[in-house]
Protein backbone atom coordinates (compact mmCIF):
# COMPACT_ATOMS: atom_id res chain seq x y z
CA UNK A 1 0.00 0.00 0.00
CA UNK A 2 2.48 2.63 0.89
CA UNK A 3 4.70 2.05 -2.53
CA UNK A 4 1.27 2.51 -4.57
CA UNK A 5 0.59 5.47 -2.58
CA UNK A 6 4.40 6.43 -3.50
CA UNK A 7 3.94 5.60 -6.61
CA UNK A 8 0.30 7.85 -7.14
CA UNK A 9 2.11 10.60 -5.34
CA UNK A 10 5.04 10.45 -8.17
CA UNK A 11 5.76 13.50 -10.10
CA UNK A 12 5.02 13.09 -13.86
CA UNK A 13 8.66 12.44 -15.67
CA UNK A 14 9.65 15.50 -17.56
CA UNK A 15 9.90 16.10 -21.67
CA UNK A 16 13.18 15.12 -21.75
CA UNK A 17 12.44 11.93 -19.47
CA UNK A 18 9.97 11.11 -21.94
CA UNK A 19 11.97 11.78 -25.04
CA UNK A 20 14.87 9.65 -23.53
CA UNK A 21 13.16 6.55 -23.05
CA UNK A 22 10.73 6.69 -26.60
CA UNK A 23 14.74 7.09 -27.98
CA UNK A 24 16.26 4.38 -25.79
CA UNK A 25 13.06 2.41 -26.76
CA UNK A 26 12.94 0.61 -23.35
CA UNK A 27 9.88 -1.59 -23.29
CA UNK A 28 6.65 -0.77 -21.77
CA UNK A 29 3.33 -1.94 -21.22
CA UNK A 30 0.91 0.02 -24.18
CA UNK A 31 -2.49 -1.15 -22.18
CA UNK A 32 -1.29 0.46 -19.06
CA UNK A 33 -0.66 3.67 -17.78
CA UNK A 34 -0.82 7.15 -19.26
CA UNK A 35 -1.99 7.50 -22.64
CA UNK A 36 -0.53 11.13 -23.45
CA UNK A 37 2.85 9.70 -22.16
CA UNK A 38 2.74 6.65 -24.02
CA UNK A 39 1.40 8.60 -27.27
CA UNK A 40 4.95 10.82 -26.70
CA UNK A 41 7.06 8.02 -26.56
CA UNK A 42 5.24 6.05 -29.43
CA UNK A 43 5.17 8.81 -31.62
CA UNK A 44 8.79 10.11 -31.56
CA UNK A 45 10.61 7.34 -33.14
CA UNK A 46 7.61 6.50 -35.73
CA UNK A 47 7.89 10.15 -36.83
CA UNK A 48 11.99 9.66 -37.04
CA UNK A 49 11.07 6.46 -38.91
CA UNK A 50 8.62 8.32 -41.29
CA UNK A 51 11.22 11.26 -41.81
CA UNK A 52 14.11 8.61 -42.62
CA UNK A 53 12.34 6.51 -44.96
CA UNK A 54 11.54 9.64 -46.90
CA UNK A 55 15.36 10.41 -47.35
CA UNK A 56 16.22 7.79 -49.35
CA UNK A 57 14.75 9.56 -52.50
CA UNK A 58 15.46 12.82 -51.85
CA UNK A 59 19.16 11.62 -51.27
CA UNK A 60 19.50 9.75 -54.58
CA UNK A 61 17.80 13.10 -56.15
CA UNK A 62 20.32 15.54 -54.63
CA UNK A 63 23.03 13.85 -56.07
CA UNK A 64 21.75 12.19 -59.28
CA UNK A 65 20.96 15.78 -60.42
CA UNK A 66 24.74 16.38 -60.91
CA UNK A 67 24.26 13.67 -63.54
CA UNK A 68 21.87 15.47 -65.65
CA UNK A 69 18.17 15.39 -67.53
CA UNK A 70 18.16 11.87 -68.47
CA UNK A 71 19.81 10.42 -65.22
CA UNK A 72 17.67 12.20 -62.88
CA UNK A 73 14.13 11.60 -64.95
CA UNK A 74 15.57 8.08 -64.50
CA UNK A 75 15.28 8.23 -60.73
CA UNK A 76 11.82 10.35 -61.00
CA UNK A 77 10.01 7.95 -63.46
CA UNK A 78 11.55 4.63 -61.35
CA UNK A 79 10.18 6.33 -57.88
CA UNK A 80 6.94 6.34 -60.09
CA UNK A 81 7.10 2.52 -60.71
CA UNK A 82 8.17 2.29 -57.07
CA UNK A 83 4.88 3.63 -55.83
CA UNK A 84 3.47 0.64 -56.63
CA UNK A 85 5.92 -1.87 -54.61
CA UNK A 86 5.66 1.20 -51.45
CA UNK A 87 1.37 0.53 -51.85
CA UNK A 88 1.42 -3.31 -51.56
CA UNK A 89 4.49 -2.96 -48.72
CA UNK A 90 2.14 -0.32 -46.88
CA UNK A 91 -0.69 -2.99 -47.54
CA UNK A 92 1.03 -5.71 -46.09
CA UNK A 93 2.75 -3.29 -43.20
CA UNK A 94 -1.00 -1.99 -41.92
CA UNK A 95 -2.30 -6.08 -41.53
CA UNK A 96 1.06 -6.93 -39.75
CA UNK A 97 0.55 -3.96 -37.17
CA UNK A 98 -2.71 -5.13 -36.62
CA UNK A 99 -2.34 -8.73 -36.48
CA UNK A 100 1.29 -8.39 -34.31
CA UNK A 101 -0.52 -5.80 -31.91
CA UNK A 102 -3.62 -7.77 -31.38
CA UNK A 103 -1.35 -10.97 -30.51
CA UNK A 104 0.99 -8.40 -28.16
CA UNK A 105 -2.53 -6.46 -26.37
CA UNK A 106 -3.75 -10.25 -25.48
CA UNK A 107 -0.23 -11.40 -23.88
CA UNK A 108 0.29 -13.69 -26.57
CA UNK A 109 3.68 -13.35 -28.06
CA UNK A 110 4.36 -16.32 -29.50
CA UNK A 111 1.13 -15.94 -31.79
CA UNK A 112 2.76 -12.55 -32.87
CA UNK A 113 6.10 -14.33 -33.94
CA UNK A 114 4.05 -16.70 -35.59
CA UNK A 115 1.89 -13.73 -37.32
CA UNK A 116 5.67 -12.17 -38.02
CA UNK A 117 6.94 -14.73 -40.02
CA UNK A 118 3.82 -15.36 -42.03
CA UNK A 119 4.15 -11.35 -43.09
CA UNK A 120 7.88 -11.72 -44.16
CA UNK A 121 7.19 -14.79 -45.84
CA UNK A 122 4.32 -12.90 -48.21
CA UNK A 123 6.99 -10.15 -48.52
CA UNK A 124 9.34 -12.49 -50.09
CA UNK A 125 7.00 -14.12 -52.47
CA UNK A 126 5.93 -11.08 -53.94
CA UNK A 127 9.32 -9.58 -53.80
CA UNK A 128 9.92 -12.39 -56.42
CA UNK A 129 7.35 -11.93 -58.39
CA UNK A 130 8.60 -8.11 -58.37
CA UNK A 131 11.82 -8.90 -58.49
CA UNK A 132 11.58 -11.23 -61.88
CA UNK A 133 9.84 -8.27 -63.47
CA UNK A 134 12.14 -5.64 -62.80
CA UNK A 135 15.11 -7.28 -64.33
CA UNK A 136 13.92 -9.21 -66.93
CA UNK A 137 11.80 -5.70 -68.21
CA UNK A 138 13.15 -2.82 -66.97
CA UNK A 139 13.75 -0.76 -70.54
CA UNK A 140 10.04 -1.75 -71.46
CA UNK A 141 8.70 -0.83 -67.47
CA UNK A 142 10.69 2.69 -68.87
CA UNK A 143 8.75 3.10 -71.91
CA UNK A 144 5.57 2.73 -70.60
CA UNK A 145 6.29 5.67 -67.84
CA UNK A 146 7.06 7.17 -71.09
CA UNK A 147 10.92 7.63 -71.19
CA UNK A 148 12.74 8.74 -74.11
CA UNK A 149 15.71 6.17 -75.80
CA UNK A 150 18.66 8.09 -73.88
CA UNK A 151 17.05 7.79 -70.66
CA UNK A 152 16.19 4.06 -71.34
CA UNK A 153 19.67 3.74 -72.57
CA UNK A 154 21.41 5.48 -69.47
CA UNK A 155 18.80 4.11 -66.59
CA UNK A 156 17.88 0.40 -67.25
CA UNK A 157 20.42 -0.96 -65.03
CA UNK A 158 19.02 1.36 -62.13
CA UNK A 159 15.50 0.08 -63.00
CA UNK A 160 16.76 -3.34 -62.69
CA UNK A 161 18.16 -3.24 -59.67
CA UNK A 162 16.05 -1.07 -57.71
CA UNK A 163 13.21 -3.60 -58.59
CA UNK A 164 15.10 -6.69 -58.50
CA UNK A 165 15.86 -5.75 -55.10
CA UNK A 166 12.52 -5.06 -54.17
CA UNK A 167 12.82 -7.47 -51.44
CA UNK A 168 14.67 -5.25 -49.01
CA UNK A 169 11.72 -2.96 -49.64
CA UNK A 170 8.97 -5.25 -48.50
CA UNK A 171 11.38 -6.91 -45.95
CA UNK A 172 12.58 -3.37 -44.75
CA UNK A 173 8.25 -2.21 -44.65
CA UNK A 174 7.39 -5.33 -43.03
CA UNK A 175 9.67 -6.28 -39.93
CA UNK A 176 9.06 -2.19 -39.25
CA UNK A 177 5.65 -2.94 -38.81
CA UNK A 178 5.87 -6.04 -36.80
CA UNK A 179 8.27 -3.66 -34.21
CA UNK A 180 5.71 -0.80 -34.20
CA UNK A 181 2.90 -3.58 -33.53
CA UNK A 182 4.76 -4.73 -30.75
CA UNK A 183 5.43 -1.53 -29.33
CA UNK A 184 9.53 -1.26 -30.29
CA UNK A 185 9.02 1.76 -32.33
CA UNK A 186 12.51 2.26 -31.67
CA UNK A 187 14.27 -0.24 -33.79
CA UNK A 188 12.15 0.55 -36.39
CA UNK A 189 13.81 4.00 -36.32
CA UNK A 190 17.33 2.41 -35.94
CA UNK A 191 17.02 0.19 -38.81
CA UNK A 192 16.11 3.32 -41.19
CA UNK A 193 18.80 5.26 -39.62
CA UNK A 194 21.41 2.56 -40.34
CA UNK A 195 20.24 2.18 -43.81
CA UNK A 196 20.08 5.60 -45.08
CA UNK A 197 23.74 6.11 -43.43
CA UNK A 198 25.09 3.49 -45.38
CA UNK A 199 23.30 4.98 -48.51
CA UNK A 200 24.45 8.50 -47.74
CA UNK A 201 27.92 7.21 -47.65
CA UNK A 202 27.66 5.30 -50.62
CA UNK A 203 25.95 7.43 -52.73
CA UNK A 204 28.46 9.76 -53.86
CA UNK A 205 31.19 7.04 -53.59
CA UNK A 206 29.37 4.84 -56.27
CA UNK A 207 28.15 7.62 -58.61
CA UNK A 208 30.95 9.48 -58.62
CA UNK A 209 33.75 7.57 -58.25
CA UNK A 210 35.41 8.48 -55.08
CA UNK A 211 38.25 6.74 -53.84
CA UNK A 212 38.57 2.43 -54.04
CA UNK A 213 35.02 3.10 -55.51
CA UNK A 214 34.25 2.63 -59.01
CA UNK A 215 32.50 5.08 -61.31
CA UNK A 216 29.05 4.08 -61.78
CA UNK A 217 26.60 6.90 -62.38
CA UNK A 218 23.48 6.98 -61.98
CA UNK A 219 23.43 2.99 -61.78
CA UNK A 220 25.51 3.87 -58.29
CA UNK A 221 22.43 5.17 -56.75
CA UNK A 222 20.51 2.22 -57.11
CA UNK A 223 23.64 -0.02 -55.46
CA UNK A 224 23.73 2.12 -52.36
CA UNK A 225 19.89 2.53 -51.63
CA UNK A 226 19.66 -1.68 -52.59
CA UNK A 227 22.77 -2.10 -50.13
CA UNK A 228 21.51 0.46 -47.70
CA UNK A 229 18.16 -0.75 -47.44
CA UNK A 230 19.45 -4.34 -47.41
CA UNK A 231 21.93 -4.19 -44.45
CA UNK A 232 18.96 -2.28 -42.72
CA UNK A 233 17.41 -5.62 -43.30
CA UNK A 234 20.16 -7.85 -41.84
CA UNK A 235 20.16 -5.32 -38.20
CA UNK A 236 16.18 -5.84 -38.40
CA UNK A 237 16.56 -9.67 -38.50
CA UNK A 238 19.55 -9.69 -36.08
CA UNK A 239 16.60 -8.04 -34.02
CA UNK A 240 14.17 -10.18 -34.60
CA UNK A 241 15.90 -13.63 -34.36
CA UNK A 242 18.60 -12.09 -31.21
CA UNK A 243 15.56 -11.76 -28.85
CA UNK A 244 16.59 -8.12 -28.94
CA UNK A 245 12.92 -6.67 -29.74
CA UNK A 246 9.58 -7.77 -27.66
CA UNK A 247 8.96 -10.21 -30.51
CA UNK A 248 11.50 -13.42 -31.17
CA UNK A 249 11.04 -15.77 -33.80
CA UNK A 250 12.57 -19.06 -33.20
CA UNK A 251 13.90 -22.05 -35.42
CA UNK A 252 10.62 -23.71 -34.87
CA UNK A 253 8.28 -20.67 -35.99
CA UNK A 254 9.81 -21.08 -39.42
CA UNK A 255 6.82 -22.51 -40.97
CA UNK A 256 3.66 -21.84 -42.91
CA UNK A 257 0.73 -21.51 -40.79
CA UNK A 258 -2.35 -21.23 -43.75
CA UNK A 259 -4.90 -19.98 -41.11
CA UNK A 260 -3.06 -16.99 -40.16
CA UNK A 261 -1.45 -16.67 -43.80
CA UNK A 262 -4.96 -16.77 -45.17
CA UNK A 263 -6.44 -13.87 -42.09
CA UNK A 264 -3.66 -11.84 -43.33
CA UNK A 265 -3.89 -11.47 -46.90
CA UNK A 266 -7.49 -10.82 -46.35
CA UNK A 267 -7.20 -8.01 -44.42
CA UNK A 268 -3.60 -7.11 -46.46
CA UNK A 269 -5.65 -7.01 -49.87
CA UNK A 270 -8.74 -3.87 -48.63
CA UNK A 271 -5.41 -2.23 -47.18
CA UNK A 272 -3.15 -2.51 -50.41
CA UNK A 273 -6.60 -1.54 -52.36
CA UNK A 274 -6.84 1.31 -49.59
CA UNK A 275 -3.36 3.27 -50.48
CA UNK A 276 -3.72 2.31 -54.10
CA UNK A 277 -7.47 4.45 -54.41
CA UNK A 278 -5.51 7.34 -52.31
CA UNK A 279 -2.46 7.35 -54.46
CA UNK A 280 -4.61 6.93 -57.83
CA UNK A 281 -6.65 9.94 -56.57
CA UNK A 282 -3.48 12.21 -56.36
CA UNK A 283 -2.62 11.11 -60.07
CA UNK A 284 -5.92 11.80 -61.69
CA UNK A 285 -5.74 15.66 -60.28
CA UNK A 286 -2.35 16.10 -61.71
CA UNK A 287 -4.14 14.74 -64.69
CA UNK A 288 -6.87 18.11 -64.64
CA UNK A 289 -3.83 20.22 -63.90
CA UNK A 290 -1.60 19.24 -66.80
CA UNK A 291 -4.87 20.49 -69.14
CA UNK A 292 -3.61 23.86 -67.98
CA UNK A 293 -0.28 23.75 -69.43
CA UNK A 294 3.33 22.94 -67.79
CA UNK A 295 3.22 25.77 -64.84
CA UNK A 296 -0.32 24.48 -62.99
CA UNK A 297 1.33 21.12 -62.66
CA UNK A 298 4.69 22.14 -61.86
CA UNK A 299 3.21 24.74 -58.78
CA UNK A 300 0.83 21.62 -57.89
CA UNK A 301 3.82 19.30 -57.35
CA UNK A 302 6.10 21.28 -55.09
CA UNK A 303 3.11 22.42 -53.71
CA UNK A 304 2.32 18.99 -52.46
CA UNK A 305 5.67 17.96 -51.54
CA UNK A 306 6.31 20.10 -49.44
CA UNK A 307 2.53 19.12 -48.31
CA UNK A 308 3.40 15.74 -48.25
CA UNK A 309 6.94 16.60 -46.24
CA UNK A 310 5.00 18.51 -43.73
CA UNK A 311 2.53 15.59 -43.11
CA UNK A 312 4.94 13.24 -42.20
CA UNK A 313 4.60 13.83 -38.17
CA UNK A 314 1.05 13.59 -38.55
CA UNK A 315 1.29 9.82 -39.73
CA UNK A 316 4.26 9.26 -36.58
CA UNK A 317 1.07 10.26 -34.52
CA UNK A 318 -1.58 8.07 -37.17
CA UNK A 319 0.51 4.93 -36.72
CA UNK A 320 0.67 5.13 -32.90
CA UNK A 321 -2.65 5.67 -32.99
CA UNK A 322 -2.83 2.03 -34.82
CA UNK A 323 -0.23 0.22 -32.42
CA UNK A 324 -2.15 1.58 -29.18
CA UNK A 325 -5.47 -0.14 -30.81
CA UNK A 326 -4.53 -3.16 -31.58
CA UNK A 327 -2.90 -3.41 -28.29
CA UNK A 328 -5.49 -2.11 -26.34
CA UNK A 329 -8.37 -4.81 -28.37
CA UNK A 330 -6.08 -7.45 -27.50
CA UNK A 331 -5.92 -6.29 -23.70
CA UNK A 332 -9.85 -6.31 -23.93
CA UNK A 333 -9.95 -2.67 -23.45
CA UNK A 334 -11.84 -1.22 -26.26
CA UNK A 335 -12.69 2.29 -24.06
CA UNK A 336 -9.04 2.56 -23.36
CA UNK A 337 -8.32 2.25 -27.53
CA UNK A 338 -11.07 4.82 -28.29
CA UNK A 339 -9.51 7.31 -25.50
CA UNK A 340 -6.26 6.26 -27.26
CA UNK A 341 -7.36 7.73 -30.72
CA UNK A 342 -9.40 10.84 -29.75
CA UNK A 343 -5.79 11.73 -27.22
CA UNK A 344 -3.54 11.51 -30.42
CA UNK A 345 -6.11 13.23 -32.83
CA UNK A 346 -6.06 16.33 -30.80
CA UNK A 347 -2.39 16.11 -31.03
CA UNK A 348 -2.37 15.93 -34.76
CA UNK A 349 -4.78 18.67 -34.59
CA UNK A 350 -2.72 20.93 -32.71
CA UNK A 351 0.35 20.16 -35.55
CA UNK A 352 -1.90 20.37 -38.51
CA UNK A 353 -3.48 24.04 -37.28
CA UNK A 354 -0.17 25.26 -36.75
CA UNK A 355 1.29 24.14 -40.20
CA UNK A 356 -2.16 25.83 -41.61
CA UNK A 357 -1.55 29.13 -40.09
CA UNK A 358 2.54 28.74 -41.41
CA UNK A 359 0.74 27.98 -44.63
CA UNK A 360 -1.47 30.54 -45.06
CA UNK A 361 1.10 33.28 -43.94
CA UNK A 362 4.27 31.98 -45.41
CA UNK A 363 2.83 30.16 -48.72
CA UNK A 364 5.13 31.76 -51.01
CA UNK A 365 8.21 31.89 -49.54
CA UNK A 366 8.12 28.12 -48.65
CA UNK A 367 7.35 27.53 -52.54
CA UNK A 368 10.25 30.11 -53.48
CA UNK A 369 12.69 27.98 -51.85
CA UNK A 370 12.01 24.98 -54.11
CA UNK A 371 11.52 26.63 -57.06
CA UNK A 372 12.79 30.13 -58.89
CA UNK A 373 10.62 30.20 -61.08
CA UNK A 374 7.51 33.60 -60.03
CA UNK A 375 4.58 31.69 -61.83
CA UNK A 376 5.52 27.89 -60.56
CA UNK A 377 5.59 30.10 -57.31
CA UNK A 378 2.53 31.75 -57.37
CA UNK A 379 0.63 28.43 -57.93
CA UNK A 380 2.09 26.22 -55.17
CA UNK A 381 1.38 29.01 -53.01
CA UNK A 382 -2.31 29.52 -54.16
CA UNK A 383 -2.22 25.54 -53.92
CA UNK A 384 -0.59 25.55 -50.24
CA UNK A 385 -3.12 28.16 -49.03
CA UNK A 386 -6.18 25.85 -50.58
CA UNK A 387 -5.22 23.21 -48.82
CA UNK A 388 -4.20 24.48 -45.42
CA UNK A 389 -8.00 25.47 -44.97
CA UNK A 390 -8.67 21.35 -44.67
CA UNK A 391 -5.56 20.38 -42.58
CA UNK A 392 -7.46 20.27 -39.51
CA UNK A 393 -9.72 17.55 -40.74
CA UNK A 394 -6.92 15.78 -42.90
CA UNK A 395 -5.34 15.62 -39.09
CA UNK A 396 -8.12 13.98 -37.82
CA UNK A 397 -9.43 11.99 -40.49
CA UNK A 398 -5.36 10.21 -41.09
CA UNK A 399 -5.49 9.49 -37.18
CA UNK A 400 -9.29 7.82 -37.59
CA UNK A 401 -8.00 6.06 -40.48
CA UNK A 402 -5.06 4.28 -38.81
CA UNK A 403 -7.40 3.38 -35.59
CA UNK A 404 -9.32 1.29 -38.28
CA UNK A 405 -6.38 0.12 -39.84
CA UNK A 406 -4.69 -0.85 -36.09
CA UNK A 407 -7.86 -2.71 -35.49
CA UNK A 408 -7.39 -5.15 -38.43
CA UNK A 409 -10.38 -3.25 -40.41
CA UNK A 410 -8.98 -2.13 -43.39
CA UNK A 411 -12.45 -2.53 -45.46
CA UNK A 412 -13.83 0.50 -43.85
CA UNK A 413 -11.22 3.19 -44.38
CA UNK A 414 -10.99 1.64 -48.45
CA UNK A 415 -14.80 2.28 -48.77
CA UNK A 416 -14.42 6.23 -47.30
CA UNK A 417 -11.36 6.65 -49.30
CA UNK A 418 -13.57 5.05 -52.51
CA UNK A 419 -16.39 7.43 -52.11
CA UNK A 420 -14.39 10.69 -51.26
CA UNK A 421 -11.48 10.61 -53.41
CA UNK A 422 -13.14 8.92 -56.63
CA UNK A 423 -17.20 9.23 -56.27
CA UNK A 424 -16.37 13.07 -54.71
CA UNK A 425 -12.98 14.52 -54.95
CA UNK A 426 -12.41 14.02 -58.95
CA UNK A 427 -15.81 14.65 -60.22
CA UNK A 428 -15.54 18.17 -58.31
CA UNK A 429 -12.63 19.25 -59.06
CA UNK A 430 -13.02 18.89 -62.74
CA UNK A 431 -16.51 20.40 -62.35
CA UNK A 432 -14.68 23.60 -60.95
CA UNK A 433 -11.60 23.49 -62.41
CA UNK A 434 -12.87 22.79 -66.15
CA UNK A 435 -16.83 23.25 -66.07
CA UNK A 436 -17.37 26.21 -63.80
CA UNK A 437 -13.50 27.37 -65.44
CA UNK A 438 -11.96 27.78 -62.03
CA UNK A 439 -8.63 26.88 -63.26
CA UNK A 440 -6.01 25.16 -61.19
CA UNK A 441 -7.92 26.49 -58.43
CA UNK A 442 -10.81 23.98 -58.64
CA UNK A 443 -8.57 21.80 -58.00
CA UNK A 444 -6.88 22.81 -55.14
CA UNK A 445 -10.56 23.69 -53.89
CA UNK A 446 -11.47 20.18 -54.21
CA UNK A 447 -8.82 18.53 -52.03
CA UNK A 448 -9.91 20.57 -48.73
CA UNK A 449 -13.28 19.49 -49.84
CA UNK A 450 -12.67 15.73 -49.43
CA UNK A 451 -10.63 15.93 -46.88
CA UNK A 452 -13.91 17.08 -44.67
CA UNK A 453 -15.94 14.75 -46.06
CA UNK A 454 -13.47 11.69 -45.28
CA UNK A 455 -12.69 13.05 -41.88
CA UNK A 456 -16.87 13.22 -41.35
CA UNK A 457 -17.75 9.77 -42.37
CA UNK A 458 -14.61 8.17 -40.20
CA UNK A 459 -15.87 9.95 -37.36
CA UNK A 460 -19.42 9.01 -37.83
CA UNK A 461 -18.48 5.30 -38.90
CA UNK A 462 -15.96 5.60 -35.87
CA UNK A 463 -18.60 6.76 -33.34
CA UNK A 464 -20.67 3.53 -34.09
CA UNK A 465 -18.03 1.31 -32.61
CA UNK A 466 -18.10 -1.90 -34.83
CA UNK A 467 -14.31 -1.94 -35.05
CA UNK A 468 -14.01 -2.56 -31.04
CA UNK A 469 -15.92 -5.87 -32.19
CA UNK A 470 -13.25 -6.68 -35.33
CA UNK A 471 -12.09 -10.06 -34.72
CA UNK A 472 -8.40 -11.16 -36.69
């Protein structure tokens, strides 16, 4: 009795308390204690995590460009293809959060191995069937993105092996999510911090020639992000197999298990179709844009870049949101998940209204720092401003999203995105962009637009509580 009154009496750890341990990634229980603290320490490293993972193109970018035209539209139109391979690995990563969580919440770690190594194994199959693809077609993949002969000529061999090595990709994806779904958020971040060191590094070594390296070009980028990404792989697996992380796979766990295979490409296939409806969305009103000329889409795509950069704390908060779901579900404590969500969306809030107002006041600067060009300017900013009015909702309605997606139902947020992106976002912004002859602005108008009416419907589909009964 007297330690528990010690204990109650205990002054809250400080910031830097809290940031030290989410960093140090000590483990904790996710079902107990305070939820603001334990949204803190979850969200840090998944942020770090988000923010890393991001780097590896921008890296290969900064120093492809030295290359020229047809090297860097090499990397931009291979990233394309990639988006593809980054929509079934996000797929795959939301079902193995859920499913590892769920196993974690109801003190059932050996089912979460078990759940782990049925994830990686999907990985590598369809990292094969990638894989085959990418290096047996590479020049044709390039000509349908629409490259010219030099840049086929130049940036095969970078096509090839960034796809034939898609399995670090899914591998890399994967084993992140089965940490965050067991609550190591922290070697998720390590993992991406190892790998994009060793592709920093190698980077200009490989391209350029430095040193014992050889001279490779733009084909050097590709070997350093495959090599980065893959050694990321062998720490993650030293984790996983070491007993270092709260999961550990042994020998014996090495097997198929069809039941849990088969659970998880169900719910894996509505979350792959889930990012793919988002991601198709984003294409089709570049599509309106480009029937403006060059400039439109040019100030549309730094525009959302930098949106896109900006967001990236927002899903840290999203995908702890997910983990503290699952867990909680699997701890039979649906309230405690529901507190869980509506804690971290008023966090995300609080981010999102603050980049609105930085938006709205400092639109054009941000844009003139990625591009020189006054018109390209104008229209990011114009775009920037549009779609800072919706950020509060786009807060809320990613952190909604995620709670479905940590409770294994993946079905609901692929029906919202369905009917708001495709049914409502792209029918109105071509009716205001090219009907009512609103320009590029009806389309920047539109996004706002559907990010209310997503964040709306989650919340109302939320409120009704039939994901505390989702059963995986």
């Amino acid at each position: 009795m007297q330690e528990a009154a010690q204990s109650a009496t205990a002054p809250a750890p400080g910031i830097f308390a809290t940031i030290r341990e989410s960093l140090s990634g000590v483990h904790r229980d996710l079902t107990q204690g305070s939820l603001r603290r334990t949204i803190v320490i979850l969200a840090i490293p998944m942020i770090l995590e988000m923010l890393m993972e991001s780097l590896f193109g921008v890296v290969d970018m900064f120093f492809v460009a030295r290359l020229g035209v047809d090297s860097l539209a090499t990397v931009a139109l291979t990233e394309s293809c990639l988006v593809l391979v980054f929509g079934i690995a996000m797929g795959l990563s939301m079902a193995t959060t859920a499913f590892v969580a769920r196993r974690i919440g109801e003190r059932d770690p050996a089912g979460a191995a078990v759940a782990a190594v049925q994830a990686i194994a999907v990985g590598l199959l369809l990292s094969i069937v990638v894989g085959a693809v990418g290096i047996l077609y590479a020049p044709d993949v390039l000509g349908i993105m629409g490259a010219t002969p030099s840049v086929i000529r130049i940036g095969s061999t970078y096509t090839r092996i960034l796809l034939g090595g898609s399995a670090t990709i899914f591998l890399l994806f994967l084993i992140n999510a089965i940490f965050r779904g067991a609550g190591d958020p922290a070697l998720a971040m390590r993992a991406l911090w190892f790998a994009n060191l060793i592709n920093i590094v190698l980077d200009p070594c490989l391209i350029n020639g430095w040193g014992p390296f050889p001279r490779l070009n733009v084909m050097g980028a590709s070997v350093a992000t495959t090599t980065g990404r893959g050694l990321g792989v062998l720490f993650q697996l030293w984790m996983l197999f070491g007993g270092k992380s709260r999961i550990r796979v042994f020998a014996r766990q090495l097997r198929i298990n069809l039941t849990v295979l088969w659970r998880l490409l169900r719910v894996s296939f509505t979350g792959i179709l889930q990012f793919l409806i988002a991601t198709a969305s984003w294409t089709a009103l570049v599509r309106i844009c480009a029937t403006f000329g060059s400039v439109p889409v040019a100030g549309y795509t730094v525009a959302i870049r930098i949106f896109l950069f900006v967001l990236l704390p927002c899903w840290g908060l999203a995908n702890a949101a997910a983990t503290l779901v699952g867990q909680n579900l699997g701890a039979k404590q649906p309230e405690r998940a529901q507190d869980a969500v509506y804690c971290t969306g008023r966090y995300a809030m609080t981010y999102m209204g603050s980049i609105a107002v930085v938006f709205l006041v400092c639109a054009h600067q941000l844009a003139a720092f990625f591009t020189p060009d006054p018109a390209v300017q104008t229209v990011a900013a114009n775009c920037l401003r549009f779609v800072s009015v919706g950020n509060l909702c786009y807060a809320w309605g990613m952190v909604l999203v995620q709670a479905f997606n940590g409770a294994g139902d993946t079905r609901t947020p692929s029906m919202i995105n369905f009917f708001c992106y495709w049914c409502f976002q792209i029918p109105l912004a071509w009716t205001l962009a090219v009907a009512l002859h609103w320009g590029p602005r009806g389309v920047f108008a539109a996004i706002p637009s559907a990010e209310t009416a997503m964040t709306i419907s989650s919340l109302l589909l939320f409120r009704r509580g039939a994901w505390k009964r989702k059963t995986i």
